[in-house]
Protein backbone atom coordinates (compact mmCIF):
# COMPACT_ATOMS: atom_id res chain seq x y z
CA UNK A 1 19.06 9.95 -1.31
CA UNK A 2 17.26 11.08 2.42
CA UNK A 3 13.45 11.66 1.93
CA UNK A 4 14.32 15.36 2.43
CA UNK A 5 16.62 15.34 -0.51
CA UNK A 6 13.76 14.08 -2.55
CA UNK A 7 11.65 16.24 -1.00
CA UNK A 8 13.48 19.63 -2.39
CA UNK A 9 14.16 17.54 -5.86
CA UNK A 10 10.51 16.99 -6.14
CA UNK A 11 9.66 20.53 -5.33
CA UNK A 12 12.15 22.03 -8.03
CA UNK A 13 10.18 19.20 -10.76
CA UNK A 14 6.81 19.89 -10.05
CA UNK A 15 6.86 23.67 -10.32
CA UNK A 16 5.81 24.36 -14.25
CA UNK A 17 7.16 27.77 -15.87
CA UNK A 18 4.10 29.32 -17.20
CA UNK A 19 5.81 30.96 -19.92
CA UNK A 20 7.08 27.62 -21.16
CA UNK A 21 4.06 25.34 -20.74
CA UNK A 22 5.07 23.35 -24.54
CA UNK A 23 7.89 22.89 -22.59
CA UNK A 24 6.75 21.28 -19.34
CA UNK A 25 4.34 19.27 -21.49
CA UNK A 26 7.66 17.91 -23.24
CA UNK A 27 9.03 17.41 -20.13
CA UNK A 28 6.26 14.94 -18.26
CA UNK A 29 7.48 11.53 -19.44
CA UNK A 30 10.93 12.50 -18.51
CA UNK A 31 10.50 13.50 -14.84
CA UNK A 32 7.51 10.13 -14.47
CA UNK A 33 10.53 7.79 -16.12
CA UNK A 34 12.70 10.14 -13.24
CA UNK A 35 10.23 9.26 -10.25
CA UNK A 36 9.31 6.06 -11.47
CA UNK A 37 12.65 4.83 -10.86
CA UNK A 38 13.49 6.16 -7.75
CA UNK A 39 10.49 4.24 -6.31
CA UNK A 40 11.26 1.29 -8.20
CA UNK A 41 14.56 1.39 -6.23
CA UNK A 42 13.18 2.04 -3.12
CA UNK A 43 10.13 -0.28 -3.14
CA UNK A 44 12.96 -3.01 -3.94
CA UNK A 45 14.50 -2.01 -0.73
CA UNK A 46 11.66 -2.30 1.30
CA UNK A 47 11.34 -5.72 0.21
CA UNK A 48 15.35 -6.50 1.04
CA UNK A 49 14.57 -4.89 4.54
CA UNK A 50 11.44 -6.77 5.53
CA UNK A 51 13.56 -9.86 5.01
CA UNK A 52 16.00 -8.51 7.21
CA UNK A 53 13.38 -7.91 9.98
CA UNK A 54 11.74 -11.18 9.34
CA UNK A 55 15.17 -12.95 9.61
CA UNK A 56 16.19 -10.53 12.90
CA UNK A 57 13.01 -11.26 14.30
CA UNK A 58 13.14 -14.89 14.69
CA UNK A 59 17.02 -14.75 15.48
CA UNK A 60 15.49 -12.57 18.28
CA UNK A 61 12.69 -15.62 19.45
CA UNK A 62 14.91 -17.65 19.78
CA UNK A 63 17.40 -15.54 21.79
CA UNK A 64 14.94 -14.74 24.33
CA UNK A 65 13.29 -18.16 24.21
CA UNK A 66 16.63 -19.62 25.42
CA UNK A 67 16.76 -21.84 21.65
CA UNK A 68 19.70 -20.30 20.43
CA UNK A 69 22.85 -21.21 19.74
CA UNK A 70 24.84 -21.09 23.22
CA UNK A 71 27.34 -19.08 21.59
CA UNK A 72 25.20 -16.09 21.49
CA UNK A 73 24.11 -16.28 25.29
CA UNK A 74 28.11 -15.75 25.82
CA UNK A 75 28.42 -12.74 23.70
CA UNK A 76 25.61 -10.67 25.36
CA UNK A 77 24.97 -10.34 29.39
CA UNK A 78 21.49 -11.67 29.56
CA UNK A 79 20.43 -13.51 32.61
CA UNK A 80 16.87 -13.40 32.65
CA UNK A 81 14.07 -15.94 32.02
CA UNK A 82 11.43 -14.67 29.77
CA UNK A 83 7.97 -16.60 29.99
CA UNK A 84 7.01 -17.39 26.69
CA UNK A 85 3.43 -14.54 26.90
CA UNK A 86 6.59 -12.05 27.55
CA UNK A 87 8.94 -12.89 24.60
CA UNK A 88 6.98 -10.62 22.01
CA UNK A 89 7.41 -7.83 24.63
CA UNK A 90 11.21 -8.12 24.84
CA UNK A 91 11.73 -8.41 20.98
CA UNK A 92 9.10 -5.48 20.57
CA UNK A 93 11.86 -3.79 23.13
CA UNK A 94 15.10 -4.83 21.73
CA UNK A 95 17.21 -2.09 20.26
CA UNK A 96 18.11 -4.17 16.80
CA UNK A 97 14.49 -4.99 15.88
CA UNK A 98 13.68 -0.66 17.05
CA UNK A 99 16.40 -0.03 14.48
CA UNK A 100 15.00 -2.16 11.68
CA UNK A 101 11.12 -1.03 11.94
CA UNK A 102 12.49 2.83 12.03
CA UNK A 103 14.64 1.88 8.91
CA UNK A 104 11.57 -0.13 7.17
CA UNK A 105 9.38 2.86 8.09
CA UNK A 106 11.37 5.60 6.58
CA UNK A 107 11.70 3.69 3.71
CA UNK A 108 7.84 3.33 3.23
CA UNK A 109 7.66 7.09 3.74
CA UNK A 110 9.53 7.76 0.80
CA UNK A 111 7.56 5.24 -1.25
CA UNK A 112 4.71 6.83 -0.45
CA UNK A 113 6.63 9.92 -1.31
CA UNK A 114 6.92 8.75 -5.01
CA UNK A 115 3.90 7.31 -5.09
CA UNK A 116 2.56 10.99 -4.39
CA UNK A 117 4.96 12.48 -6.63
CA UNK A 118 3.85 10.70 -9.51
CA UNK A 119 0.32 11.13 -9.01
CA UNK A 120 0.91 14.81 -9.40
CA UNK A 121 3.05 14.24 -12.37
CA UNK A 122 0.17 12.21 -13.68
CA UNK A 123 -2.17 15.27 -13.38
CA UNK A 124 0.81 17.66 -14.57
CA UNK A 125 -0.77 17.35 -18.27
CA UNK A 126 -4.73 17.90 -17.01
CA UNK A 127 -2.27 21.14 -15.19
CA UNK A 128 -0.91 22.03 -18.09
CA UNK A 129 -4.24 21.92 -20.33
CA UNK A 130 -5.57 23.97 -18.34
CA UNK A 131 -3.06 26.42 -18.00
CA UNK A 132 -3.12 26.89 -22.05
CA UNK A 133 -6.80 26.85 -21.88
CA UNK A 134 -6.99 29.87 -19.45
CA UNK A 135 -4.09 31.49 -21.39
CA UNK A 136 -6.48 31.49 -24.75
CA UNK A 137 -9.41 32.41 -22.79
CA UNK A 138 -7.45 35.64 -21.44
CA UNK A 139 -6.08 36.67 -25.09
CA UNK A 140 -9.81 36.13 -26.20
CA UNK A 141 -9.66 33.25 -28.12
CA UNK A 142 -12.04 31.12 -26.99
């Protein structure tokens, strides 16, 4: 699911029908269980893709400190001789480790996405009370 999928998902869930507020109080455990585990999910992932960089990134050091396997040196057209001050510079540079913070970063955003989500759902009831209170204090019955 893309952040922007969520993103319309999240929209639709939040919105509570006024007319049906018993309703949308029912409803609150369902769509926190709902939210819950989509961050679940993607906080997991986060994890499985900071490995990846962690892993990437030393494969990387040891590329462009000339330590790796020979085999690798053949593969790619690299002919330079990094100083060691440089060789954070280069792997800050290289296309794979680009690709893995960008993937590492949208997945944070739609953690914090969740996290956001179920804040609100959180407050949904305190929403909800409210709603019902107002409601009474309109028909006069206060």
């Amino acid at each position: 699911m893309t952040l922007e999928e969520l993103q319309d998902q999240a929209s639709k869930d939040l919105a509570i029908d006024d007319t049906q507020l018993d309703i949308e109080s029912l409803s609150t455990p369902t769509l926190h269980s709902k939210y819950l585990k989509i961050y679940s999910t993607y906080a997991l992932m986060l994890k499985k893709e900071e490995g990846d960089y962690s892993k990437l990134h030393v494969k990387k050091w040891l590329f462009f400190t000339g330590k790796a396997d020979p085999e690798e040196y053949k593969d790619q057209d690299f002919q330079l001789k990094v100083l060691r001050q440089d060789v954070d510079k280069f792997i800050d540079a290289d296309d794979l480790i680009i690709k893995q913070r960008q993937k590492i970063e949208y997945i944070k955003q739609i953690c914090k996405f969740c996290e956001d989500t179920l804040k609100q759902i959180n407050n949904r009831t305190f929403q909800i009370k409210n709603a019902i209170e107002f409601k009474k204090w309109v028909g006069g019955d206060f």
